[in-house]
Protein backbone atom coordinates (compact mmCIF):
# COMPACT_ATOMS: atom_id res chain seq x y z
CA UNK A 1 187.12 76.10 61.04
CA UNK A 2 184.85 76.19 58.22
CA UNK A 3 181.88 78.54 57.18
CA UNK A 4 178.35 77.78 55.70
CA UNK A 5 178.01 79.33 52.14
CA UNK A 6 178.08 82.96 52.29
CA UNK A 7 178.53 83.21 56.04
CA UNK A 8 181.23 85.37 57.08
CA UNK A 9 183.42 84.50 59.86
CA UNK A 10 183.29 86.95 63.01
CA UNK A 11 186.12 87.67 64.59
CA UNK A 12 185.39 85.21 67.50
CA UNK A 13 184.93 82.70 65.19
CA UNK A 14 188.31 83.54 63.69
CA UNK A 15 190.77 81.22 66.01
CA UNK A 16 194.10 82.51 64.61
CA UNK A 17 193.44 86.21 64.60
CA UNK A 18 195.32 87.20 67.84
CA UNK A 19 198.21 85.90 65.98
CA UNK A 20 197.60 88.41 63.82
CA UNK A 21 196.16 90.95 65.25
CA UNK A 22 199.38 93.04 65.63
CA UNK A 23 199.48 92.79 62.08
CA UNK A 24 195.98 94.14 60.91
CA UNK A 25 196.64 97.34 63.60
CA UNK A 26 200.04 98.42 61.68
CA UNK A 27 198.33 98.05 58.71
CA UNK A 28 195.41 99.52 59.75
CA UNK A 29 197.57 102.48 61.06
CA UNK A 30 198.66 103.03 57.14
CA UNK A 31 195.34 103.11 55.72
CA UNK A 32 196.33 100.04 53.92
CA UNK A 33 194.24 98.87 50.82
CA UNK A 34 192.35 102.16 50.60
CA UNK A 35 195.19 104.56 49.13
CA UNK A 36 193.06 104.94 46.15
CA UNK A 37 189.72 105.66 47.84
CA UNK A 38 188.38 109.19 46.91
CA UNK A 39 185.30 111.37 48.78
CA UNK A 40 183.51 110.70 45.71
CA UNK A 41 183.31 106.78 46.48
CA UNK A 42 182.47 107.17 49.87
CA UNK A 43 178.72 108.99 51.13
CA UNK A 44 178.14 109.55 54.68
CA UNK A 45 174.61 109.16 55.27
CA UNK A 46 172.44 111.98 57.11
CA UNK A 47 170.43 111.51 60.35
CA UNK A 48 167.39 113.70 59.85
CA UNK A 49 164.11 114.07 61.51
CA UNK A 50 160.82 112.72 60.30
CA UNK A 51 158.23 114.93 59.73
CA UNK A 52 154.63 114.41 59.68
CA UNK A 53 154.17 114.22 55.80
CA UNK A 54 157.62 112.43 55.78
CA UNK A 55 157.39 109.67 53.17
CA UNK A 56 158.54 107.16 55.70
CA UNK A 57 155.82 108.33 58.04
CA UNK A 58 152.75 108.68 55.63
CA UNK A 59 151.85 107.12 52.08
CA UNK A 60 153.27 104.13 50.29
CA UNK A 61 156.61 104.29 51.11
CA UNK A 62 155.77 104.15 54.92
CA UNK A 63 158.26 102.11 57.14
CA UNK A 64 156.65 100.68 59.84
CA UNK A 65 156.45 101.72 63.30
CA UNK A 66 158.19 104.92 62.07
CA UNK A 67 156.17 108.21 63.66
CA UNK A 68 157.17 112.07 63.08
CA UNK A 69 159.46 113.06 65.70
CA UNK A 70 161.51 110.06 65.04
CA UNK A 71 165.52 109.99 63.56
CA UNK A 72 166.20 108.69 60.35
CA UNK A 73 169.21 107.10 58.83
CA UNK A 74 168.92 108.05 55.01
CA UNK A 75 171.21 104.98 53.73
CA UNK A 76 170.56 102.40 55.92
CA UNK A 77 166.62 103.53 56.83
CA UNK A 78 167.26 102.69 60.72
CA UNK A 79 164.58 104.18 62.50
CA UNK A 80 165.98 105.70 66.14
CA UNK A 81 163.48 106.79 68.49
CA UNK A 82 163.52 108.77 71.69
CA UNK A 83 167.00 110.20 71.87
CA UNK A 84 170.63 109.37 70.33
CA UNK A 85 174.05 110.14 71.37
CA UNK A 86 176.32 112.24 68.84
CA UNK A 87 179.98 112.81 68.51
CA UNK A 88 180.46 116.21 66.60
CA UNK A 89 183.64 115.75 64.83
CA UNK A 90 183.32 118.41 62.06
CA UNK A 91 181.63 121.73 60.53
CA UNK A 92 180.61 123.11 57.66
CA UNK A 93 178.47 125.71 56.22
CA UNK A 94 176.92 125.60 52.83
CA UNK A 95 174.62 127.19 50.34
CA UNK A 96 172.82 124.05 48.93
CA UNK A 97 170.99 125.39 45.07
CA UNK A 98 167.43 123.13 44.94
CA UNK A 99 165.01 123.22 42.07
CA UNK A 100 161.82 125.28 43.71
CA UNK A 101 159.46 122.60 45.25
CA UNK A 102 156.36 124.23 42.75
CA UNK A 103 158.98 123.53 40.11
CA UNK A 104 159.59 119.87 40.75
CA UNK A 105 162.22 119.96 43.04
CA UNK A 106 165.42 118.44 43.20
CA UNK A 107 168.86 119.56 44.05
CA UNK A 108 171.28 120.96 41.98
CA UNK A 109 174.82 121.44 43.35
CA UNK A 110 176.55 122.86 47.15
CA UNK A 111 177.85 126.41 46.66
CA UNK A 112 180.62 127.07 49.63
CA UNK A 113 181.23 130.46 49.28
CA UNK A 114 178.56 133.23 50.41
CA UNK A 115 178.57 134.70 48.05
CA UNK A 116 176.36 133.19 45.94
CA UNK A 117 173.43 135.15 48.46
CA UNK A 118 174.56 138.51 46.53
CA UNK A 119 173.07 136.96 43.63
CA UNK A 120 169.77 135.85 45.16
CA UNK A 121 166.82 137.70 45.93
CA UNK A 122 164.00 137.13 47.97
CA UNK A 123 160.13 135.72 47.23
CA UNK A 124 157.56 136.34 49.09
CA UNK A 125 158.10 133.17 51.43
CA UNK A 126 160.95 134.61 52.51
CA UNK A 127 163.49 132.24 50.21
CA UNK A 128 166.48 133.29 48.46
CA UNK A 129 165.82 132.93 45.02
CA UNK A 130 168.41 133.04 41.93
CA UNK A 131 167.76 134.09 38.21
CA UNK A 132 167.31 130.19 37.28
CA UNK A 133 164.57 130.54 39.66
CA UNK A 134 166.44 128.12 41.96
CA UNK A 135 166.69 128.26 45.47
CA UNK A 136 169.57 128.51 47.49
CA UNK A 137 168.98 127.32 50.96
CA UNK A 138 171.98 128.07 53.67
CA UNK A 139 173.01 124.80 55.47
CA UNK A 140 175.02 123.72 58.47
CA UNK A 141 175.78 120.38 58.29
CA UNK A 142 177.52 118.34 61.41
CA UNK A 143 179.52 115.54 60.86
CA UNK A 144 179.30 113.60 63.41
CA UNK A 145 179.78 109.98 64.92
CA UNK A 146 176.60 107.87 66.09
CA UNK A 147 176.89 106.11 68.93
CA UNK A 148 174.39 103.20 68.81
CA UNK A 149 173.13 101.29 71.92
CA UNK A 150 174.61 98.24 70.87
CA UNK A 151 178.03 99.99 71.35
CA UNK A 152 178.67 100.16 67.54
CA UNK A 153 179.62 103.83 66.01
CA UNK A 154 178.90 105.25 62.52
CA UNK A 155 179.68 108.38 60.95
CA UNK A 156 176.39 110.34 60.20
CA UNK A 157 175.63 114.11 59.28
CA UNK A 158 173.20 116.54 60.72
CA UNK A 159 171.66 118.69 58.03
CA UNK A 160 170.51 122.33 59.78
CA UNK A 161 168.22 124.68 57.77
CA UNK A 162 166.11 127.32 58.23
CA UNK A 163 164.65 127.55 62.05
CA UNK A 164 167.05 125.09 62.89
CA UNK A 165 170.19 127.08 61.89
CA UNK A 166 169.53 128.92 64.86
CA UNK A 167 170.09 125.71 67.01
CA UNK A 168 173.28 124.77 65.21
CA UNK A 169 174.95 128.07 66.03
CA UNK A 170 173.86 128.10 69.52
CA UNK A 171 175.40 124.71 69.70
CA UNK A 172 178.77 125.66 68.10
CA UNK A 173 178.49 128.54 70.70
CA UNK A 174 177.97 125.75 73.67
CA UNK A 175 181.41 123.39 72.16
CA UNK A 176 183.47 126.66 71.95
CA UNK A 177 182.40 127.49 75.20
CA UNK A 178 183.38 124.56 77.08
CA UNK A 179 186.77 124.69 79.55
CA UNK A 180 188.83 121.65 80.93
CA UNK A 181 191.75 122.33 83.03
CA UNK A 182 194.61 120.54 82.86
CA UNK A 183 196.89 121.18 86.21
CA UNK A 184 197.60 124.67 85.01
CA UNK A 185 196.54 124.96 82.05
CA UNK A 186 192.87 125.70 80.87
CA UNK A 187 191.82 125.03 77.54
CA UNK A 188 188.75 124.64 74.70
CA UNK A 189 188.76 120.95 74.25
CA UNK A 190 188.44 119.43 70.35
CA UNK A 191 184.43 119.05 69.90
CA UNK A 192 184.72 115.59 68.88
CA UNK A 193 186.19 115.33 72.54
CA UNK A 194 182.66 115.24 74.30
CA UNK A 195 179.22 112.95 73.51
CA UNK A 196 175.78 114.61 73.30
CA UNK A 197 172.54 113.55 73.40
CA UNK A 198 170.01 114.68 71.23
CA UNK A 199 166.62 114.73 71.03
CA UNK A 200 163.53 116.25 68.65
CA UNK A 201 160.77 118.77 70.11
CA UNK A 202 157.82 119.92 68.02
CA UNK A 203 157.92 123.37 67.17
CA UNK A 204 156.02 125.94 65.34
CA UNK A 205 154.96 129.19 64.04
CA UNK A 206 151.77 130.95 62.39
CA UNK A 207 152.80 128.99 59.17
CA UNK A 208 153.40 125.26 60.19
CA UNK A 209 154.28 122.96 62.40
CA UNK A 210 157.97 120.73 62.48
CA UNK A 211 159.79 118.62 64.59
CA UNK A 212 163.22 120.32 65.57
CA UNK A 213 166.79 119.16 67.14
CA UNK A 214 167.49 119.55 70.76
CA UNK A 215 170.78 119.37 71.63
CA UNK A 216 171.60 118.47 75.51
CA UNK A 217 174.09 118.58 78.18
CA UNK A 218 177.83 116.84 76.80
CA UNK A 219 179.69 114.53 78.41
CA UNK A 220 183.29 113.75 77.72
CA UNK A 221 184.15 111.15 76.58
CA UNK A 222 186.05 108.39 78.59
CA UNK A 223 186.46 105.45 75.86
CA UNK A 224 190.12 106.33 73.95
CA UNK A 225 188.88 104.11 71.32
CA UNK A 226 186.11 106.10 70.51
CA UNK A 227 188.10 109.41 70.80
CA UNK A 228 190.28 108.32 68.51
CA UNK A 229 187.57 106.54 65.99
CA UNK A 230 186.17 110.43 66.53
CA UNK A 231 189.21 112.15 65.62
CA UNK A 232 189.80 110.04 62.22
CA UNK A 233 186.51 111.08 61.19
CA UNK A 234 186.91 114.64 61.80
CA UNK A 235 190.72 114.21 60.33
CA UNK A 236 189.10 112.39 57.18
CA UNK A 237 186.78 115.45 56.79
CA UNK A 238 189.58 117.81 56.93
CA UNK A 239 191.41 116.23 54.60
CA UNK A 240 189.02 116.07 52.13
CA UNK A 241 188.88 112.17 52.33
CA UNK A 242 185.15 111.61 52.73
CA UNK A 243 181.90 113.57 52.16
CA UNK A 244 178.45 113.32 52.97
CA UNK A 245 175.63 111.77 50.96
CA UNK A 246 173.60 113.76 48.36
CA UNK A 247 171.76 116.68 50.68
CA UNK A 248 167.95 115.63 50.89
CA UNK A 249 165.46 118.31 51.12
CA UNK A 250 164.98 120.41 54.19
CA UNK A 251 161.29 120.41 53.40
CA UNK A 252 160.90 116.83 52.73
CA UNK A 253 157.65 116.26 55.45
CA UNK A 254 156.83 119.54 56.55
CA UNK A 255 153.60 120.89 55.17
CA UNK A 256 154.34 124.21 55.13
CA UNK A 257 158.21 125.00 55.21
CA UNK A 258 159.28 126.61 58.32
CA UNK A 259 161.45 128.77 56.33
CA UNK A 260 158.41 130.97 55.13
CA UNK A 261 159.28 133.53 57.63
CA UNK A 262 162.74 132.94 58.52
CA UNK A 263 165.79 134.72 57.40
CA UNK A 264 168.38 132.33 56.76
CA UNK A 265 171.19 135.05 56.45
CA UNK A 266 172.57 133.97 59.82
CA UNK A 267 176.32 133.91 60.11
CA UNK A 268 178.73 132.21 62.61
């Protein structure tokens, strides 16, 4: 079989590779080729929501077709609209330092330990504010698995801020909460174990207006392939083999942040 210039073979065009295949799963099964692969040379890309003054949605940069409301792929730009189906696989809660918005913006570094608040203090929107004048703004992020419609999965992570920290914790509360029984045994399943789908709902308060996550009803999953493609993820995270993409700004397309007059002290 041969191949046009620069056309890559697909693996039904590949004649020879059930021959093989055997082959490619044991090494597979060893990581093979990527022993020397770091988190720092692999990004997982966030899935956030587009707000109205999104750049995506509004001014030069605009993508077509793209409308607040909408998910957003931050590597790839895929627009997904309506609803998507998520795989949590992993947690973590951060304290992300950002150069103040009337300062430029920009972030700085992720601070993982909590204490970092003790040496904040508040302005008069509510944010917690260090010496530098920096702000440190508490994050949940959820690493997940994206299941797309064409039956394809990627690893994506859910950035939760301000009103929306709320939501994440309610939907930690909703994995640890679920039961299957097993003949006699009843247990809290992994959460990468179960398939949600999620959707956006405007929201607001007496200083703005956002687009927020809704998280629905799971569903466990029934595919072993994709529990297992799940479970590397969320063993990858724990091992400290991958990380996500540089954070992007939890204000990036709201007009007024929705933080203004929430406290963002919340704990799990």
């Amino acid at each position: 079989m041969s191949t046009k210039k620069n056309e890559v073979a697909t693996v039904d065009e590949t004649a020879n590779l059930p021959a093989i295949l055997s082959d490619i799963a044991m090494d597979a099964a060893s990581n093979s080729g990527f022993e020397n692969v770091k988190a720092e040379d692999v990004s997982i890309p966030f899935v956030k929501i587009l707000q109205a003054m999104s750049p995506q949605v509004k001014g030069s940069t605009k993508i077509p077709g793209a409308a607040d409301g909408d998910f957003f792929n931050t590597v790839t730009e895929k627009i997904y609209k309506g609803s998507i189906k998520i795989i949590p696989c992993a947690f973590q809660k951060a304290y992300v330092e950002w150069v103040a918005r009337e300062q430029g913006g920009g972030f700085v570094k992720q601070h993982f330990d909590s204490a970092i608040l003790e040496k904040t203090k508040k302005d008069d929107k509510n944010r917690d504010i260090l010496a530098n004048g920096h702000t440190i703004v508490t994050t949940a992020y959820h690493y997940c698995i994206l299941v797309c419609e064409d039956g394809s999965l990627e690893r994506v992570v859910l950035s939760l801020t301000s009103t929306q920290l709320k939501k994440s914790r309610r939907w930690v509360s909703q994995m640890m909460s679920l039961q299957i029984t097993s003949g006699t045994t009843r247990f809290t399943p992994p959460m990468y174990s179960h398939i949600y789908d999620v959707t956006t709902r405007e929201e607001s308060n007496e200083h703005g207006a956002w687009y927020g996550f809704i998280f629905g009803t799971p569903t466990m999953i029934s595919d072993k392939n994709i529990y297992l493609y799940a479970k590397k993820f969320h063993d990858d995270i724990s091992g400290g083999l991958v990380k996500a993409a540089e954070p992007i700004d939890p204000d990036d397309g709201v007009t007024v942040p929705p933080a203004a007059n929430e406290a963002v002290h919340d704990k799990f």
